[in-house]
C-alpha atoms as a PDB file:
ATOM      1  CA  UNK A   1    -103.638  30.564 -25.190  1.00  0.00           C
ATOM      2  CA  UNK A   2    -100.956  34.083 -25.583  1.00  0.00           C
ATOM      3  CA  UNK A   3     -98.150  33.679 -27.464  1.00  0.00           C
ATOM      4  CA  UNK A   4     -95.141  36.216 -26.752  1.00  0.00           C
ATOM      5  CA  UNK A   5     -94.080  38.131 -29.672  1.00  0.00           C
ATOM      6  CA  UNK A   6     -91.177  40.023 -30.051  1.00  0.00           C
ATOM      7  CA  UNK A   7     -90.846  43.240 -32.413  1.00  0.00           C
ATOM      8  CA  UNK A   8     -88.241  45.297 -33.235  1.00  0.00           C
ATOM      9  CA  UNK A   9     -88.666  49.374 -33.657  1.00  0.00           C
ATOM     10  CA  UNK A  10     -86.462  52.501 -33.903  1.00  0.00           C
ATOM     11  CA  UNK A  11     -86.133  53.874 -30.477  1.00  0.00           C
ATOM     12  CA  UNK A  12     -88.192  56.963 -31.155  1.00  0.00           C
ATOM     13  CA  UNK A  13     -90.923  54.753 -32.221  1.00  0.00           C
ATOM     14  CA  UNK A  14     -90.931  53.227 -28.946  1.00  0.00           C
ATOM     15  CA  UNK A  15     -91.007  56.316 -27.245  1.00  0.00           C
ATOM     16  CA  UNK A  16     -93.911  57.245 -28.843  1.00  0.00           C
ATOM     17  CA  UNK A  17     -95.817  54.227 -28.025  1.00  0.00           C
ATOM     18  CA  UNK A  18     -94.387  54.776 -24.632  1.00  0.00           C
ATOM     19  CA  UNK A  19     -96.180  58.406 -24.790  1.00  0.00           C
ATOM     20  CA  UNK A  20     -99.121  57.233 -25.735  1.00  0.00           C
ATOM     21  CA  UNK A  21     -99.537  54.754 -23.515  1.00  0.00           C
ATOM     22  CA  UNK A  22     -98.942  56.384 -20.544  1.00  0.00           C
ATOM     23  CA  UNK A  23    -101.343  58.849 -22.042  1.00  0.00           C
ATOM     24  CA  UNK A  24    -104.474  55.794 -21.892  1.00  0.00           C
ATOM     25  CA  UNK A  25    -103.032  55.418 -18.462  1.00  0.00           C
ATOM     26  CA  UNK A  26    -102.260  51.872 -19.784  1.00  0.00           C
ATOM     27  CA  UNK A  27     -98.868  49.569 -19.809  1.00  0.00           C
ATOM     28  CA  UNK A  28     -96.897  50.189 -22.968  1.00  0.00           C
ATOM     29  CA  UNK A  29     -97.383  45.956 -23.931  1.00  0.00           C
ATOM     30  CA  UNK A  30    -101.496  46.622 -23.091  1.00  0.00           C
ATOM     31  CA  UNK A  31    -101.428  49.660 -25.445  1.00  0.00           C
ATOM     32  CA  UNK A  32     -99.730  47.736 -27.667  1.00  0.00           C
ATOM     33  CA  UNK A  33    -101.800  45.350 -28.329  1.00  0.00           C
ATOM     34  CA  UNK A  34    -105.261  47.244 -28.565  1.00  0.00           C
ATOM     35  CA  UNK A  35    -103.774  49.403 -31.086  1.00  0.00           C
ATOM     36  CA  UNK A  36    -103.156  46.295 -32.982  1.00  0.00           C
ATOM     37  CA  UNK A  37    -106.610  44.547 -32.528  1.00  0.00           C
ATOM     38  CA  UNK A  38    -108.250  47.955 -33.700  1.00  0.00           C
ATOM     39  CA  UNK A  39    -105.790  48.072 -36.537  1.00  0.00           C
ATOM     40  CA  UNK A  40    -107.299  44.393 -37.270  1.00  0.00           C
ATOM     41  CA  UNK A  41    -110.630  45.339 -36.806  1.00  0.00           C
ATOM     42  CA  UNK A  42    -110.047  47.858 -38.759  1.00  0.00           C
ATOM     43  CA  UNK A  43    -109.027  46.219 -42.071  1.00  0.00           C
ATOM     44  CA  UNK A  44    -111.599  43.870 -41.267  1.00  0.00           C
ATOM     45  CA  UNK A  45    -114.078  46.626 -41.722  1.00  0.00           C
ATOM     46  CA  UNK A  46    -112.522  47.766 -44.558  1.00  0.00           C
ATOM     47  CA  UNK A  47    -112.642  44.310 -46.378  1.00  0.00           C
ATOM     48  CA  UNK A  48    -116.406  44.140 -45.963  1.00  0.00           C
ATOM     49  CA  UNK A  49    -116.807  47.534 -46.900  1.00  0.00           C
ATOM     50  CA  UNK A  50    -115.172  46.658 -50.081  1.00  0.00           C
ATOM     51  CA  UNK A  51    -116.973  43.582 -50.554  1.00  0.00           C
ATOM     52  CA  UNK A  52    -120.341  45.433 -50.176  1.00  0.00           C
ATOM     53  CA  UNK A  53    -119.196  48.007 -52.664  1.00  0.00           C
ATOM     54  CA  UNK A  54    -118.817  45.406 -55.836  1.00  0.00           C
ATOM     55  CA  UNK A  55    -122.035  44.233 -54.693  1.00  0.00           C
ATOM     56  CA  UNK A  56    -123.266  47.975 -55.291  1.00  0.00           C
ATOM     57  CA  UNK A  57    -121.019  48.148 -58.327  1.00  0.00           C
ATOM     58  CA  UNK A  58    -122.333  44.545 -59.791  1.00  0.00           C
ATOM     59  CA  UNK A  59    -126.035  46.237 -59.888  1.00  0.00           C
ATOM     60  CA  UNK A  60    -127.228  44.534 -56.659  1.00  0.00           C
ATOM     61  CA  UNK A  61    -130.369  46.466 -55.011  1.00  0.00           C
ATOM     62  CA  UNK A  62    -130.033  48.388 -52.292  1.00  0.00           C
ATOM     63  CA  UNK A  63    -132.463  49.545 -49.860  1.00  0.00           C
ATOM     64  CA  UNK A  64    -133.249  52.502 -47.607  1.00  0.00           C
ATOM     65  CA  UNK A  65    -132.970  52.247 -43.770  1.00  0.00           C
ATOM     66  CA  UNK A  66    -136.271  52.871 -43.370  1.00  0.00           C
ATOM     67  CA  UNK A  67    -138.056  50.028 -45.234  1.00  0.00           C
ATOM     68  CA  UNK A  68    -134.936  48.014 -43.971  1.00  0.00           C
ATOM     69  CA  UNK A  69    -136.437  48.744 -40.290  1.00  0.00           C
ATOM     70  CA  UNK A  70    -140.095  48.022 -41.235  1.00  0.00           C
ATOM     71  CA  UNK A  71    -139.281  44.672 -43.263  1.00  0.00           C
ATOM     72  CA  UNK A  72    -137.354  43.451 -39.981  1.00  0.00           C
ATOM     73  CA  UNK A  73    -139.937  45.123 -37.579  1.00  0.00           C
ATOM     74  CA  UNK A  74    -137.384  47.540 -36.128  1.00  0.00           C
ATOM     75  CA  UNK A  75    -139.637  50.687 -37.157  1.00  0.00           C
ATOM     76  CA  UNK A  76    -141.787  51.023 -33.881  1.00  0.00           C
END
């Protein structure tokens, strides 16, 4: 289910996104909302990337790609 959300922004904010989105060749609302679901994404990414770094930190082995690929069969 969408839910409609409203947002405020100083006009030459708007045009920007307005710019841009007729840039992608996409509807200001469409543009919108991908740049927010990447944003998302993004600190998603970010949040794992940080999670995996105390891991490092805390002493945790690592491995190299390569015996990663031949433990899970990926290396032929």
């Amino acid at each position: 289910m969408n839910k409609r959300v409203t947002i405020e922004m100083p006009d030459e904010m708007l045009k920007l996104v307005e710019e841009y989105a007729a840039e992608a060749g996409t509807a200001t609302d469409d543009y919108l909302r991908d740049v927010i679901e990447q944003h998302l994404e993004d600190l998603n990414d970010i949040a794992a990337a940080e999670v995996a770094m105390q891991s490092i930190r805390d002493g945790e082995p690592t491995y190299p790609l390569a015996e990663v690929k031949q433990r899970l069969g990926l290396d032929h």
